[in-house]
Protein backbone atom coordinates (compact mmCIF):
# COMPACT_ATOMS: atom_id res chain seq x y z
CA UNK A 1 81.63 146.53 87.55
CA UNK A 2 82.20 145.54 83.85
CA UNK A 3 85.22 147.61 81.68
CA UNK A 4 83.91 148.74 78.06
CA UNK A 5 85.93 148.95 75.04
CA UNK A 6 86.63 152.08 73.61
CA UNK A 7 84.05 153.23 71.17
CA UNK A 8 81.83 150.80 72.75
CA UNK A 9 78.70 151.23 75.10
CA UNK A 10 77.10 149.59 78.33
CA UNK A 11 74.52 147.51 75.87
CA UNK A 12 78.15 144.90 75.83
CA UNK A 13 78.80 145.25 79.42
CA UNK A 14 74.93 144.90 80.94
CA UNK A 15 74.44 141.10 79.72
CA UNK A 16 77.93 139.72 81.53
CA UNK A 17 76.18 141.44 85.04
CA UNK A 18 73.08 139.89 84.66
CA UNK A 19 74.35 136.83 84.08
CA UNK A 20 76.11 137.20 87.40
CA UNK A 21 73.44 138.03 89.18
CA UNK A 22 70.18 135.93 91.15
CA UNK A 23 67.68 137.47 88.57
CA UNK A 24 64.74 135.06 90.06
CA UNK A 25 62.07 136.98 92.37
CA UNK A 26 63.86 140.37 91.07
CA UNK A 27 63.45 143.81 89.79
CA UNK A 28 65.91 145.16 87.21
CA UNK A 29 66.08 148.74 86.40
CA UNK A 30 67.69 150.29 83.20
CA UNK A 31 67.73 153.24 81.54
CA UNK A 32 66.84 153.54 77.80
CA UNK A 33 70.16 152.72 76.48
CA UNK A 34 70.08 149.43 78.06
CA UNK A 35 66.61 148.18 76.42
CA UNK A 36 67.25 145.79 73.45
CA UNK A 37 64.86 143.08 73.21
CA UNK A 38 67.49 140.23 74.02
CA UNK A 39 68.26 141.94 77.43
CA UNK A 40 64.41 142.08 78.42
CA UNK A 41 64.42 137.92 77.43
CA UNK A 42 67.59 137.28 79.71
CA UNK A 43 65.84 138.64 82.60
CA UNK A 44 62.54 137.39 82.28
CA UNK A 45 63.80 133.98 81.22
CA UNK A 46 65.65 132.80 84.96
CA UNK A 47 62.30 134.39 86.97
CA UNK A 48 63.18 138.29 87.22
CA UNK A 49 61.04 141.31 86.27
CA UNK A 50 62.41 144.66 84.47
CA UNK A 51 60.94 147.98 84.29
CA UNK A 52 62.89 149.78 81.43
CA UNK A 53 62.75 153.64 80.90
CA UNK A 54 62.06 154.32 77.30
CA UNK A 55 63.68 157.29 75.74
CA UNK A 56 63.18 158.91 71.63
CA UNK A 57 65.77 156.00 70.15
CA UNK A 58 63.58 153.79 70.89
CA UNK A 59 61.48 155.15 67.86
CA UNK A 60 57.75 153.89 67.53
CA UNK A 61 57.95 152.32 70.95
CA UNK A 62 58.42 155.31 72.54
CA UNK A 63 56.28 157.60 70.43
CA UNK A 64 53.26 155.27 70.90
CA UNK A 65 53.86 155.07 74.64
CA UNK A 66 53.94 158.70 74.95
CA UNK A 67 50.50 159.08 72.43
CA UNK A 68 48.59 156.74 74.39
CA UNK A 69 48.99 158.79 77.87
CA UNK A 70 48.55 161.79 75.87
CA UNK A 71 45.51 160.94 74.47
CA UNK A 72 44.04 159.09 77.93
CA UNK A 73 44.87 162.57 79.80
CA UNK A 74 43.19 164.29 77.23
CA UNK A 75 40.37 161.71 77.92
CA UNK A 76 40.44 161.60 81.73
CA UNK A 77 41.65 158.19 81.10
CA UNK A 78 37.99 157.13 80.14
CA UNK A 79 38.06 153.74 79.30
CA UNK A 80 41.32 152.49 80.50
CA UNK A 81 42.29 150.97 83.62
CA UNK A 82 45.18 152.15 85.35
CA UNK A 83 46.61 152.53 88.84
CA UNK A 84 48.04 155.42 90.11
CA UNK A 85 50.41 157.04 92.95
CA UNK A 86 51.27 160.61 94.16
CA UNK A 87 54.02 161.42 96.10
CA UNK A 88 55.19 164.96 97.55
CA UNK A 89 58.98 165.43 98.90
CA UNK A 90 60.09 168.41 100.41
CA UNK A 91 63.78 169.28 101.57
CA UNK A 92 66.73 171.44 101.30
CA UNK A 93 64.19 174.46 100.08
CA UNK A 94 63.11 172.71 96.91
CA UNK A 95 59.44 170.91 96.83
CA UNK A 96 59.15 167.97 94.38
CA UNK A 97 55.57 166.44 93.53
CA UNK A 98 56.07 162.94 91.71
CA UNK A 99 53.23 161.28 90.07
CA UNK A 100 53.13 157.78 88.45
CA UNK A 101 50.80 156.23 86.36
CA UNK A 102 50.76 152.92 85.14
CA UNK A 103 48.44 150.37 83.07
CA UNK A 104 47.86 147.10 81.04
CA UNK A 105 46.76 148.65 78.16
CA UNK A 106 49.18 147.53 75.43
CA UNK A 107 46.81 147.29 72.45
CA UNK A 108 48.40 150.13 70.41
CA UNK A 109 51.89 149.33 70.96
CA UNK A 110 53.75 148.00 68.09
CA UNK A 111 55.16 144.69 67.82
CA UNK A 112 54.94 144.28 71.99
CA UNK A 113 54.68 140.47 71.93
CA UNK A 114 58.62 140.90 70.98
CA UNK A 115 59.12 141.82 74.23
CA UNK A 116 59.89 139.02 76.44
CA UNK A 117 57.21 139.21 79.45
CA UNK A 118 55.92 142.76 78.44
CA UNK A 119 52.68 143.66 80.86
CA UNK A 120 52.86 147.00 81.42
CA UNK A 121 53.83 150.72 80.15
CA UNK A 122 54.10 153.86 82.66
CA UNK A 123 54.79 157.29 82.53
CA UNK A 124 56.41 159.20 85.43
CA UNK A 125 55.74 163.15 85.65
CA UNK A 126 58.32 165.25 88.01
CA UNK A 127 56.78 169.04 89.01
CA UNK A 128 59.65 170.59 90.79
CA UNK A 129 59.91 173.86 92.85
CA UNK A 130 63.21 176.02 94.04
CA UNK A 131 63.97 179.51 94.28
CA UNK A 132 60.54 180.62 92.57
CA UNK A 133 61.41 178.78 89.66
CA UNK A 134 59.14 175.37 87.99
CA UNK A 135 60.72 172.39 86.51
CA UNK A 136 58.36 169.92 84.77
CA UNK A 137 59.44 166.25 83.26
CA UNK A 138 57.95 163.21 81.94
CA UNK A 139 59.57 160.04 81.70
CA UNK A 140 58.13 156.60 79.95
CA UNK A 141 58.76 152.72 80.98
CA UNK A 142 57.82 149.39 79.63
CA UNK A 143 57.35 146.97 82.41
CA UNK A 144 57.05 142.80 83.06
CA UNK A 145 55.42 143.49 85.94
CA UNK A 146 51.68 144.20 86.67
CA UNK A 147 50.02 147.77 87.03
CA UNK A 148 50.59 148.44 90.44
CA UNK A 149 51.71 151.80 90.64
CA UNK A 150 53.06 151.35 94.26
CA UNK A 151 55.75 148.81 92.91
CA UNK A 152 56.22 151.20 89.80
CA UNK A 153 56.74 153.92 91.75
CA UNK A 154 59.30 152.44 94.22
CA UNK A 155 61.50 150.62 91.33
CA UNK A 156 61.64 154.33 89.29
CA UNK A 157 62.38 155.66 92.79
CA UNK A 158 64.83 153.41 93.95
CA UNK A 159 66.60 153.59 90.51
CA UNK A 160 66.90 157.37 91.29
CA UNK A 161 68.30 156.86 94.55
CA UNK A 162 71.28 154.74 93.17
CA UNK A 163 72.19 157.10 90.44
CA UNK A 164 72.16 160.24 93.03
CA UNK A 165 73.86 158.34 95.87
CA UNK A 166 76.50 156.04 94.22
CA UNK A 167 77.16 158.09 91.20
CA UNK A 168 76.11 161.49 92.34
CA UNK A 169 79.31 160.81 95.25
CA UNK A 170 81.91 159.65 92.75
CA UNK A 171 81.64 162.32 90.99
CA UNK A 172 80.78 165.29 93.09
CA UNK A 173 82.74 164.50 96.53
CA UNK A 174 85.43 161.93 94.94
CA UNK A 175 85.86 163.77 91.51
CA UNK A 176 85.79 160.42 89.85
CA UNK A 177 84.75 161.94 86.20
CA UNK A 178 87.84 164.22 86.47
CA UNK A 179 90.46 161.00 87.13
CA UNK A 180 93.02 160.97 84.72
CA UNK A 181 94.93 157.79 86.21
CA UNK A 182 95.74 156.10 82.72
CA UNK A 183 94.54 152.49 82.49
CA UNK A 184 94.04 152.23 86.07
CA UNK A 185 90.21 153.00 86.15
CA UNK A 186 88.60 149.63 87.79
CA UNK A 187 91.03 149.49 90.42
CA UNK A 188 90.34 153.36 91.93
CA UNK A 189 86.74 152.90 91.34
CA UNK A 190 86.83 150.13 93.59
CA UNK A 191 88.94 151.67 95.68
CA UNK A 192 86.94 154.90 96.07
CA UNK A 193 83.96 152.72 96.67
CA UNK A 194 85.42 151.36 99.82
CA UNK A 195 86.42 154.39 101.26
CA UNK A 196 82.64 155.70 100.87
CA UNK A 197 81.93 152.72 102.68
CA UNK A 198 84.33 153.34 105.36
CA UNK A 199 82.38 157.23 105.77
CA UNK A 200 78.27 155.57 105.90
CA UNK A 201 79.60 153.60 108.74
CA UNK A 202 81.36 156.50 110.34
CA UNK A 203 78.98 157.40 113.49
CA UNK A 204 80.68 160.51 113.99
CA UNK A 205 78.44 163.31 112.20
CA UNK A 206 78.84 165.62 109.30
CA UNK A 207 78.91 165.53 105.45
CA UNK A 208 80.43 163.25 103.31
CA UNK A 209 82.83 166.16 102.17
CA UNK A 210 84.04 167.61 105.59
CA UNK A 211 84.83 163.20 106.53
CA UNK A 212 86.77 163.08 103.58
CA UNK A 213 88.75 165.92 104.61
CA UNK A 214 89.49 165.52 108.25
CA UNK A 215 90.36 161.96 106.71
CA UNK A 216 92.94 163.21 104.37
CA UNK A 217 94.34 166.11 107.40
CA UNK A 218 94.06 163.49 110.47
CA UNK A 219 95.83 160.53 110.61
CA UNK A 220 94.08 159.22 113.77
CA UNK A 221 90.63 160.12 111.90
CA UNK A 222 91.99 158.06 108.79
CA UNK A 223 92.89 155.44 110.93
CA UNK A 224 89.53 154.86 112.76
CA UNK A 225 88.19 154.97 109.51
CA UNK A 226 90.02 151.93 108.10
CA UNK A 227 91.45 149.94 111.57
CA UNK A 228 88.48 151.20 113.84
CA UNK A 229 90.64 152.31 116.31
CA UNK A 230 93.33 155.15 116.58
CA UNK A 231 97.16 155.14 116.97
């Protein structure tokens, strides 16, 4: 974890993790906010790949991204290469179809040899279904890796999964977005972080609410949790 300054943003905070990190033979995921040209060079330079989602900031990258898969639908993608992956999840009575399309095709983006290892663009379309009611989305990336829209589709995934599980925990079961503990924030975050460690290797079953519960009421339970044993 990096600390911001107030009034600042993750774009100062993303380049000091990278630079911690073994970016050779790996796959970076951002969202939009984190795209600036300099970050895309610091991964590509040491060996890594990126897939970046693009959102409206990013101007005429992001419109032309979005016209070209427009106007390739409207085609039936006549003319242009491009892999592509369905995928249909079902669970807790909502039924999600995920579709990914990805390609080489970078002719009519502007300025993309600015882009440090640029190869590839993608759009992601999300047709959800709960209670009777649709939800549609689109999202758009700009890859350095090839168009194979089995590795696209796992790194959009997978960047999902760590937003909904990490995140999606702090702030729902730990209440970590309604804190108010001062200047104190980068010690309970790690903090809270071990304790949801403590719970995913917890073999006894149930939710991650009702542990963290019985581990605040039972002082054996709390003590398994931490010692692995009871007193």
């Amino acid at each position: 974890q990096e600390a911001i300054e107030e009034k600042s943003n993750e774009i100062t905070a993303i380049p000091k993790r990278l630079a911690l990190l073994e970016l050779k033979n790996g796959l970076v995921t951002l969202e939009a906010m984190g795209c600036p040209k300099p970050m895309a060079a610091q991964i590509v330079k040491p060996g890594g790949d990126y897939v970046l989602g693009l959102k409206g900031h990013q101007g005429s990258l992001h419109e032309a991204v979005v016209e070209f898969f427009q106007t390739a639908e409207e085609n039936s993608y006549t003319g242009v290469k491009y892999e592509f992956k369905e995928e249909i999840d079902k669970g807790h009575g909502r039924l999600e179809t995920r579709r990914y399309w990805v390609t080489e095709h970078l002719e009519t983006l502007p300025a993309a040899h600015k882009w440090a290892g640029l190869r590839s663009m993608g759009q992601v379309e999300r047709i959800g279904w709960q209670n009777g009611q649709e939800t549609r989305e689109r999202r758009y990336f700009i890859n350095s890796i090839s168009a194979n829209a089995e590795l696209f589709a796992l790194a959009v995934r997978e960047h999902g999964r760590v937003e909904n599980r990490l995140h999606g925990r702090l702030d729902v079961i730990v209440r970590e977005d309604a804190s108010r503990i001062g200047n104190a924030p980068a010690i309970m975050t790690t903090v809270r972080h071990l304790c949801l460690g403590f719970f995913d290797f917890d073999s006894i079953p149930g939710s991650l609410a009702k542990k963290r519960r019985q581990a605040s009421w039972n002082d054996n339970y709390r003590a398994k949790l931490v010692f692995g044993k009871k007193f």
